[in-house]
Protein backbone atom coordinates (compact mmCIF):
# COMPACT_ATOMS: atom_id res chain seq x y z
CA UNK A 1 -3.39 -20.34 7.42
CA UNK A 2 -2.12 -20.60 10.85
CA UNK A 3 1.69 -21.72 9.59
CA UNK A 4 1.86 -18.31 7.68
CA UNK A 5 4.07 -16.30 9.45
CA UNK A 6 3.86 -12.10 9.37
CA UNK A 7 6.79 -11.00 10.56
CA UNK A 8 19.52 18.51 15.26
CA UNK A 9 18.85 21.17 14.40
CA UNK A 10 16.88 21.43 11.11
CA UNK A 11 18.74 23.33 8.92
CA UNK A 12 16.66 24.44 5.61
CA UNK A 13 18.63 25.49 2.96
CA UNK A 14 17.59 26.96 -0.54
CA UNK A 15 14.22 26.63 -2.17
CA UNK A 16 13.68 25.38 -5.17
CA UNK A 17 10.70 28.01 -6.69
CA UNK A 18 9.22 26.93 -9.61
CA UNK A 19 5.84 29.40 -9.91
CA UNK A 20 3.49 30.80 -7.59
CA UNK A 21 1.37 28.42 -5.98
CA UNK A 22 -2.41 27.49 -6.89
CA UNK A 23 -5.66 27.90 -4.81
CA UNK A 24 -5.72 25.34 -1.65
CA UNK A 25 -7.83 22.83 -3.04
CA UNK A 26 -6.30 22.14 -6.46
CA UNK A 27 -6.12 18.27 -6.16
CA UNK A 28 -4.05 17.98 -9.58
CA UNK A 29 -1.00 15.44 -8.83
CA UNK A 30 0.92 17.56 -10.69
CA UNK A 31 0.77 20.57 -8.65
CA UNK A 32 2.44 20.91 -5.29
CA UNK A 33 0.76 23.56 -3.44
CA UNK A 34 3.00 26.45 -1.31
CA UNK A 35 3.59 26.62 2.24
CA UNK A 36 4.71 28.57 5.21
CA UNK A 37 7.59 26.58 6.66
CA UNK A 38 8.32 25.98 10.25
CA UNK A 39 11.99 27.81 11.14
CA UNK A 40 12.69 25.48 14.03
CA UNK A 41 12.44 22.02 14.58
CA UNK A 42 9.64 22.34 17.45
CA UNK A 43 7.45 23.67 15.15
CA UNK A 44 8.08 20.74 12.46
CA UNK A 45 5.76 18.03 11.65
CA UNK A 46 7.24 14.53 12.24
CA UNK A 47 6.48 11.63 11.14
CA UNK A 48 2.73 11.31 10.32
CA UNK A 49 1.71 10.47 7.03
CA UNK A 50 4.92 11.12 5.12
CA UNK A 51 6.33 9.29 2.17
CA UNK A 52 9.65 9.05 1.10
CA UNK A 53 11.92 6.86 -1.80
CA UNK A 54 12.08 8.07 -5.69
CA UNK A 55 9.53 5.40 -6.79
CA UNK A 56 7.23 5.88 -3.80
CA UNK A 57 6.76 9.35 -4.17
CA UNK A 58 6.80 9.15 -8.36
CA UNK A 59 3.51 6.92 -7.91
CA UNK A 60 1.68 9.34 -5.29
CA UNK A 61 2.53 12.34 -8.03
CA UNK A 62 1.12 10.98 -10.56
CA UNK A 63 -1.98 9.35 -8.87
CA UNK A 64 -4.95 11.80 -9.86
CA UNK A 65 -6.87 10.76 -6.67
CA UNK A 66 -3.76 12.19 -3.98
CA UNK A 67 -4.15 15.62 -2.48
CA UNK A 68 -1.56 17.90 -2.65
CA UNK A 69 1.28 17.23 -0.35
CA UNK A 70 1.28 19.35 2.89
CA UNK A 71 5.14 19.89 2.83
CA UNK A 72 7.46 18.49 0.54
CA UNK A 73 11.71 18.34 1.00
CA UNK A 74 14.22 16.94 -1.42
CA UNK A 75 17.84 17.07 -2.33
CA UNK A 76 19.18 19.79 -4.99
CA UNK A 77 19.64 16.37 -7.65
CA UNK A 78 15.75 14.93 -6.46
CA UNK A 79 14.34 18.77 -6.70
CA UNK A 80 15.92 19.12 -10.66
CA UNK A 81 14.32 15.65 -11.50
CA UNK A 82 10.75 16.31 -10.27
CA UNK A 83 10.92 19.57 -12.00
CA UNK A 84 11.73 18.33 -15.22
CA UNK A 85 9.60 15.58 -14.92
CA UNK A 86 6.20 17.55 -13.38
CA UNK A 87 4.83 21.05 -14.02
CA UNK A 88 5.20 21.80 -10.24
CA UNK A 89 3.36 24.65 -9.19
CA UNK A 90 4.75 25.19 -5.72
CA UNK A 91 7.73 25.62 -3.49
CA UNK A 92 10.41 22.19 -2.91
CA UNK A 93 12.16 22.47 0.01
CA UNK A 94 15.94 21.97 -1.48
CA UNK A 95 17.65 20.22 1.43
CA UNK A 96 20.65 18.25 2.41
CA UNK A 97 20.15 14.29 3.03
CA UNK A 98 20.44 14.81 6.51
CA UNK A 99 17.76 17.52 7.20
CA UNK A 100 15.22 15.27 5.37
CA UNK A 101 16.38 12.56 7.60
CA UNK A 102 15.50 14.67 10.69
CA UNK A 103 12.09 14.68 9.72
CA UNK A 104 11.39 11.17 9.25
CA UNK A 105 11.90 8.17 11.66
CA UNK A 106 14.94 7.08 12.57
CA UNK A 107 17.37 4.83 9.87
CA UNK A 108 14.74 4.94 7.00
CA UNK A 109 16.33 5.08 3.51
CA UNK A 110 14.56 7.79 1.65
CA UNK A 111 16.45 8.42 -1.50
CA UNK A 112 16.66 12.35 -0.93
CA UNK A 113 13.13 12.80 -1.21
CA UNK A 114 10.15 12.77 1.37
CA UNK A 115 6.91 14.58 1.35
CA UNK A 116 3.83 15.04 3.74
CA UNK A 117 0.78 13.49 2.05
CA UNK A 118 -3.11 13.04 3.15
CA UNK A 119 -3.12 8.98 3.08
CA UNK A 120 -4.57 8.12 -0.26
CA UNK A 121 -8.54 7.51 0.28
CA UNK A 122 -9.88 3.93 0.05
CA UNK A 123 -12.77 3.32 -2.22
CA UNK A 124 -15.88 1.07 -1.89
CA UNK A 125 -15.70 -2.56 -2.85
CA UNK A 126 -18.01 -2.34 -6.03
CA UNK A 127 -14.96 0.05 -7.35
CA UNK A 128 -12.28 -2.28 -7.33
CA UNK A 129 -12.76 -4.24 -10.64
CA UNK A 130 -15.28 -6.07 -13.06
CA UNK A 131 -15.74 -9.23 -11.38
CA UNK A 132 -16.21 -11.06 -14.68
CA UNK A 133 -12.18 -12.23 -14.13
CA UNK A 134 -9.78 -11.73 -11.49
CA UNK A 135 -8.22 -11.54 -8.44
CA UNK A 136 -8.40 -9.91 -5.17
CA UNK A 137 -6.77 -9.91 -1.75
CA UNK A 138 -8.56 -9.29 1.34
CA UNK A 139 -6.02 -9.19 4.28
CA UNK A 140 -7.66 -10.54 7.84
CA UNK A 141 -6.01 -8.52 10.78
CA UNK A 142 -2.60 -8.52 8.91
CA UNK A 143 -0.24 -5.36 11.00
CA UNK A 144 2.96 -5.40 9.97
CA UNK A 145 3.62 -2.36 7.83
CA UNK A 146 6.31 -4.49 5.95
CA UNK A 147 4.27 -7.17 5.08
CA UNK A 148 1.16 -5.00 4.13
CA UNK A 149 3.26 -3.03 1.49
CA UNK A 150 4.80 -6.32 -0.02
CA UNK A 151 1.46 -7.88 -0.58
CA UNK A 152 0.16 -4.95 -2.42
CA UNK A 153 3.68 -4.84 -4.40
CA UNK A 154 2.84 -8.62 -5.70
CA UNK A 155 -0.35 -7.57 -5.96
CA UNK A 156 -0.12 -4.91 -8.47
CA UNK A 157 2.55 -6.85 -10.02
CA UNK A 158 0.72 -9.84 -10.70
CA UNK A 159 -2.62 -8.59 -12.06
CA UNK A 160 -5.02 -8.02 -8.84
CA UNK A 161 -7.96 -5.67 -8.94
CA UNK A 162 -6.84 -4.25 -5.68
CA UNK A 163 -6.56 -5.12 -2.01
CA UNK A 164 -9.63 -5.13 1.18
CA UNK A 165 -8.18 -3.84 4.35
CA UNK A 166 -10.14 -3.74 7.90
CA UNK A 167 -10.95 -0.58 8.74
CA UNK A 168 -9.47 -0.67 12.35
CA UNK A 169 -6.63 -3.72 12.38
CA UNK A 170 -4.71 -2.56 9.36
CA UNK A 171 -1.49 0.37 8.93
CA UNK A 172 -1.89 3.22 7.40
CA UNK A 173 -0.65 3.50 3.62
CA UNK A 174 2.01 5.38 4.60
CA UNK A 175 5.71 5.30 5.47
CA UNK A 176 7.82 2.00 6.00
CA UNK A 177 4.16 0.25 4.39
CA UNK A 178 4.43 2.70 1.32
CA UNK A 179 8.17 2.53 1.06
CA UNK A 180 7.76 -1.09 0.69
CA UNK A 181 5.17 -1.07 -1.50
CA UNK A 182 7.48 0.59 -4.10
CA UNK A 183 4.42 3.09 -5.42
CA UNK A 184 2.01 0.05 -5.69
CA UNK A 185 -0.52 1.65 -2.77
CA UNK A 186 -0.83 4.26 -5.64
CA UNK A 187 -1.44 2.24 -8.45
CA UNK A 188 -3.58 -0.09 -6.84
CA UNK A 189 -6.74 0.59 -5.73
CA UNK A 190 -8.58 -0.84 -1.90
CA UNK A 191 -11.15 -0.53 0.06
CA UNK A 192 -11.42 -0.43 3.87
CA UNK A 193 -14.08 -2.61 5.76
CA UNK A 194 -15.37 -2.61 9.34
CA UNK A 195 -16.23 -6.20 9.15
CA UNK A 196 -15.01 -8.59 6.51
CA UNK A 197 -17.31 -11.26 6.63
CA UNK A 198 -20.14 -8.65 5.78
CA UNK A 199 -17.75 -7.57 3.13
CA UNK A 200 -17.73 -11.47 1.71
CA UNK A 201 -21.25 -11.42 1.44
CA UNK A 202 -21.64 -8.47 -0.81
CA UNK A 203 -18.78 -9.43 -2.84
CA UNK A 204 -19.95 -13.11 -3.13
CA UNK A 205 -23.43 -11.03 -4.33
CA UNK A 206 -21.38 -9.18 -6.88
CA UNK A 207 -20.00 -12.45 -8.40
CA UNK A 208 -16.57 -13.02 -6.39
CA UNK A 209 -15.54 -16.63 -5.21
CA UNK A 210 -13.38 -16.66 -1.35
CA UNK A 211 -10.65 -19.01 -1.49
CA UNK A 212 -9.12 -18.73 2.15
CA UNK A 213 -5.67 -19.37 2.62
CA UNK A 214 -4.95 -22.24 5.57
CA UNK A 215 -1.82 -24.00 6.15
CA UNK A 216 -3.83 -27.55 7.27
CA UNK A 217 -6.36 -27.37 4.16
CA UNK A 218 -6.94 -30.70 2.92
CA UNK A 219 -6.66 -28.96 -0.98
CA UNK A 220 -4.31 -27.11 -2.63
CA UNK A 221 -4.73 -24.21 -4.75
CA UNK A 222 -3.93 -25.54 -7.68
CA UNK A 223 -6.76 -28.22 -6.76
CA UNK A 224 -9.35 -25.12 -5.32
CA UNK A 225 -9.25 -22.59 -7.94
CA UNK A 226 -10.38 -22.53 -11.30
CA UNK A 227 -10.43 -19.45 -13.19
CA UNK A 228 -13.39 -17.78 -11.73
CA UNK A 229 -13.14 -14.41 -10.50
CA UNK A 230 -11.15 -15.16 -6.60
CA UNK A 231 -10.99 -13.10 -3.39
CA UNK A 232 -7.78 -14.43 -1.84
CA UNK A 233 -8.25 -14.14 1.90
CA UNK A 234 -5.45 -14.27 3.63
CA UNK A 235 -5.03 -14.52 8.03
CA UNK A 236 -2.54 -13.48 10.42
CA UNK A 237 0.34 -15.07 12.36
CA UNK A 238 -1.07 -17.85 14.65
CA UNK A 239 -4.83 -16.96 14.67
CA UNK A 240 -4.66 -17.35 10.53
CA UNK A 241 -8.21 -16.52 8.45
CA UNK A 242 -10.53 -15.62 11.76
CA UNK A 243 -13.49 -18.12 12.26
CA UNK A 244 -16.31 -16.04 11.02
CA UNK A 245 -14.25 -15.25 8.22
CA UNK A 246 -13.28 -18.50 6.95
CA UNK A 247 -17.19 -19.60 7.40
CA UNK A 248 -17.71 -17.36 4.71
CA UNK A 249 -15.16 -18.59 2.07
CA UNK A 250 -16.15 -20.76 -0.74
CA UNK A 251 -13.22 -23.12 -0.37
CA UNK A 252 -9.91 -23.13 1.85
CA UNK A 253 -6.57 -24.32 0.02
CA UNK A 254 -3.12 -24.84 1.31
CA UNK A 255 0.82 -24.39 -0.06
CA UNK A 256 2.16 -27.80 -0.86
CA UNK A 257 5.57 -27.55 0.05
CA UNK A 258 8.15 -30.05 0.09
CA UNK A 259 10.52 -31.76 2.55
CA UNK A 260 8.22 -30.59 5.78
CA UNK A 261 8.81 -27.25 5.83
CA UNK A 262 5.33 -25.77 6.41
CA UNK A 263 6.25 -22.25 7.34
CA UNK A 264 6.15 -19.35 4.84
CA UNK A 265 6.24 -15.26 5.68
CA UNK A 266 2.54 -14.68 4.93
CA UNK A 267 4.32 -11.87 2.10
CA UNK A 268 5.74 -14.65 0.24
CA UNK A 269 2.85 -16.75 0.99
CA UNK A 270 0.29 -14.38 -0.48
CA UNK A 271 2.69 -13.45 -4.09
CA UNK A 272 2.67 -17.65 -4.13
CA UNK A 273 -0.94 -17.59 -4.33
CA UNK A 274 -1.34 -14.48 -6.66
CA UNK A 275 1.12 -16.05 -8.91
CA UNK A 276 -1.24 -19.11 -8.97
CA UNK A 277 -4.31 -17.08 -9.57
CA UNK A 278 -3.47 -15.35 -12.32
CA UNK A 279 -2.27 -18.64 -14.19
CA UNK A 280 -4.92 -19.56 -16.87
CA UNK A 281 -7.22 -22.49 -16.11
């Protein structure tokens, strides 16, 4: 799939205190767990694994497998909603749009509300669906946050069991990737591999069928798949489904597209093929 292209002063005002805060390892989603907040901007956590954007954070709330949030801020209007929408057991940090922005990087839209989560844990590959139907996604050496949370925003919208990640080449479900993924890293479930052709074996044991996704494929999806449970693999800019990787696909299929225009954003490309895969055959 080589044509598939990826592309000053903290100020904290009021807090909003619902009830006193639970024991440390209540994992409930529900429950946001109290903390001792920095007074100075040296002393404040930036960046890391925070979230931010109404729907992003809605999905990590009500995901039962999310540890409590280290530190969470909103605005007065974000802090009413989540209270009347969660028994929160814990302190908000009420704050205006700018101090939130302060703690996040630079121009992101977060919707006056942003909290510091533990990145949602990935589970093994025999937990991501009954293989008796079905799609999933397996992304070779994809990087771009952007792209990343697309795919598994078509992904969850279009039916997939959930998404395979490499363990080492692949962003963090957090930030710009969850932001973009509009709650879906939340509602869908993945797994994280060290090696993915391994990974094809075992999931080629447990009944899955690899199409691999490659722009000079001499069939087309609609020609390649046919109803049986499908790993979609899909490859990187330039390099595309890796060597070793592709050897271990069942069949490689290509997007016909018209008037020789054979470049797609691998985000697009990938929905494309989802959207094909979960036609009936």
């Amino acid at each position: 799939m080589d044509k598939l292209h990826e592309e000053n002063h903290l100020e904290i005002g009021a807090r909003l205190i619902v009830t006193p805060s639970r024991r440390r390892n209540d994992r409930r989603p529900d429950k946001l767990r109290s903390h001792k907040y920095a007074s100075s901007l040296g002393q404040v956590r930036r960046h890391g694994d925070w979230l931010w954007g109404w729907h992003t954070l809605l999905a990590a709330l009500e995901n039962p497998n999310r540890q409590p949030p280290r530190r969470f801020a909103a605005t007065a209007e974000r802090a009413r909603s989540l209270s009347a929408r969660f028994d929160i057991a814990g302190q908000i940090e009420v704050m205006e749009s700018a101090a939130i922005s302060a703690l996040l990087p630079q121009g992101v839209v977060h919707q006056g509300i942003a909290a510091d989560f533990p990145p949602v844990e990935p589970l093994p590959l025999s937990a991501l669906g009954n293989p008796a139907s079905g799609v999933l996604v397996m992304l070779d050496q994809i990087t771009d946050p952007q792209n990343v949370g697309a795919i598994f925003r078509s992904a969850a919208a279009l039916g997939a069991h959930g998404v395979v990640l490499q363990d080492r080449n692949a962003p963090s479900l957090t930030g710009a990737l969850a932001k973009a993924a509009a709650g879906a890293v939340d509602k869908l479930p993945h797994a994280r591999e060290t090696n993915l052709s391994r990974a094809l074996e075992r999931l080629d044991a447990m009944g899955w069928r690899a199409v691999g996704l490659e722009g000079t494929a001499s069939e087309t999806l609609q020609q390649v798949l046919d109803g049986r449970p499908t790993v979609l693999v899909v490859g990187s800019e330039g390099e595309g489904v890796r060597r070793l990787v592709r050897e271990h696909c069942d069949a490689l299929a290509r997007i016909p597209m018209a008037g020789g225009f054979e470049s797609l954003n691998v985000a697009a490309a990938t929905a494309i093929a989802l959207y094909e895969a979960s036609r009936p055959r």
